[in-house]
C-alpha atoms as a PDB file:
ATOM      1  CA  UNK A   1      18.766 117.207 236.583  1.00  0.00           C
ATOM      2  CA  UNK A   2      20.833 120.424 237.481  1.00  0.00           C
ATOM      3  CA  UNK A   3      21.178 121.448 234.012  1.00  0.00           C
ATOM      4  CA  UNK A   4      17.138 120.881 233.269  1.00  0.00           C
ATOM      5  CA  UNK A   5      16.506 123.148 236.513  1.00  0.00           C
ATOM      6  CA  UNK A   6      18.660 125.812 235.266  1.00  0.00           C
ATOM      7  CA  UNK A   7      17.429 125.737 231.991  1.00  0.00           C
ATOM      8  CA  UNK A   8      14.270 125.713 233.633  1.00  0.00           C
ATOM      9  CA  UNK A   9      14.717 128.640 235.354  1.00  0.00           C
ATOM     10  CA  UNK A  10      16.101 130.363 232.308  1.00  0.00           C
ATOM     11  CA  UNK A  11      13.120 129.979 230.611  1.00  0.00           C
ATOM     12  CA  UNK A  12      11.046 131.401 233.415  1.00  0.00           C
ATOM     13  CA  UNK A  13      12.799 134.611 233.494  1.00  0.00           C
ATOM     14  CA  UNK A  14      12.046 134.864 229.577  1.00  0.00           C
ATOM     15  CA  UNK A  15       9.173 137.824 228.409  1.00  0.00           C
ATOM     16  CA  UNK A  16       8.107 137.046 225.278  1.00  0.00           C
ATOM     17  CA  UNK A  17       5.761 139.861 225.193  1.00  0.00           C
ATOM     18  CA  UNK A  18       8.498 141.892 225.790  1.00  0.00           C
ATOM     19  CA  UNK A  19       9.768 144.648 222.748  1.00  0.00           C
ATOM     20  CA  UNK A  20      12.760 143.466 220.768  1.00  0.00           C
ATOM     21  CA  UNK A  21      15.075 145.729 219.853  1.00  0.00           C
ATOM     22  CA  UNK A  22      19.000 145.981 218.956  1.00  0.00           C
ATOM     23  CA  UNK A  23      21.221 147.614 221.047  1.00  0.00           C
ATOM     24  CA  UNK A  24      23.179 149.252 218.086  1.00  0.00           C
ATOM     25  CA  UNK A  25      22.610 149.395 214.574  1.00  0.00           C
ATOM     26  CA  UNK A  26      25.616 148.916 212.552  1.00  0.00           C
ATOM     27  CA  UNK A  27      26.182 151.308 208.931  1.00  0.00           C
ATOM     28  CA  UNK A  28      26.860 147.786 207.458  1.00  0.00           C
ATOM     29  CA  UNK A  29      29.929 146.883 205.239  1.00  0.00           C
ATOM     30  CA  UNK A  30      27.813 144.692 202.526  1.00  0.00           C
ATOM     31  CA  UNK A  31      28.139 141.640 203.889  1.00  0.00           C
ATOM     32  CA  UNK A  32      25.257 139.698 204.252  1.00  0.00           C
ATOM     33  CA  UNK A  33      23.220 139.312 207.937  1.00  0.00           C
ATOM     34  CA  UNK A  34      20.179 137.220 208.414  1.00  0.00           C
ATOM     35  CA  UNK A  35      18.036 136.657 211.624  1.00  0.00           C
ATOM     36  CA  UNK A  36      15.571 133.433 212.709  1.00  0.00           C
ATOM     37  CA  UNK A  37      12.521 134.569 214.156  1.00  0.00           C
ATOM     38  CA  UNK A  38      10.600 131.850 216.159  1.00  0.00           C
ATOM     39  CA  UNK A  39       6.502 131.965 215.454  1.00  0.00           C
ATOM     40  CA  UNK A  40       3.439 129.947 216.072  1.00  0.00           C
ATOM     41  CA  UNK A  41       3.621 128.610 212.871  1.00  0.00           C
ATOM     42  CA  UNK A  42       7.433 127.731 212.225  1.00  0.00           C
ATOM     43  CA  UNK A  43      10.610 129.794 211.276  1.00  0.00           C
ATOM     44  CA  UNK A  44      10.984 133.022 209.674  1.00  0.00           C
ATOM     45  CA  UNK A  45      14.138 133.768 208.585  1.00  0.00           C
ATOM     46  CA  UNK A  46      15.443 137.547 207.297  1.00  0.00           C
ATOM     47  CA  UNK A  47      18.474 137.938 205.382  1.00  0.00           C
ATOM     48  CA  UNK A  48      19.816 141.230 204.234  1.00  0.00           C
ATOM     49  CA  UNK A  49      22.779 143.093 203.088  1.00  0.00           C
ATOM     50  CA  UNK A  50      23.085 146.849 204.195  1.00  0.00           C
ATOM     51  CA  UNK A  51      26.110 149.096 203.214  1.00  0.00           C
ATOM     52  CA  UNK A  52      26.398 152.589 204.465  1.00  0.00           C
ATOM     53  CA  UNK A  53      22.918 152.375 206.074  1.00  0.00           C
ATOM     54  CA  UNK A  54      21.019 151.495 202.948  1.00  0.00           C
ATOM     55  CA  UNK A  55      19.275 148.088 201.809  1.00  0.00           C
ATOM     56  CA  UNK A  56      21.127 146.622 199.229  1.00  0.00           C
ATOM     57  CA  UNK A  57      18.814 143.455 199.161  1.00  0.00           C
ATOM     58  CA  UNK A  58      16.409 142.045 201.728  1.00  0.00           C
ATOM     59  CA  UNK A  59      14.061 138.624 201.512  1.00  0.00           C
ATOM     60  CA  UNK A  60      12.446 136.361 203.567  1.00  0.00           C
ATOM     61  CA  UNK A  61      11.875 132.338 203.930  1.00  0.00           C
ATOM     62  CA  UNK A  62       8.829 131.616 205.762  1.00  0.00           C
ATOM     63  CA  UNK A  63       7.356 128.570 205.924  1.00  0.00           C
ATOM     64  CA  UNK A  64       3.793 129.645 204.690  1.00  0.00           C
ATOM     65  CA  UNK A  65       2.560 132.313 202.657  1.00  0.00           C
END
């Protein structure tokens, strides 16, 4: 039950109207990063590869288009 309350809680202090943003945004190196974004309608995931703060590739999975 603890664990439920704090979780609980947790969840509570959560905003998700709230902005997102980084707190740093790295040059990149070229290896590859990706990010799961949680929506309404299911999971969209971003992957990209950045080197010396340029795109080298970027796509998407979502689950409908």
């Amino acid at each position: 039950m603890q664990d439920a309350n704090a979780l609980t809680a947790h969840l509570d202090r959560l905003n998700p109207c709230d902005l997102v943003m980084a707190e740093s945004v790295p040059a990149g190196d070229g290896s590859v990063g990706w990010a799961v974004n949680e929506a309404p309608w299911g999971s969209n995931i971003h992957i990209v590869r950045v080197k010396n703060l340029r795109v080298q590739s970027f796509s998407m999975l979502v689950l409908t288009t």
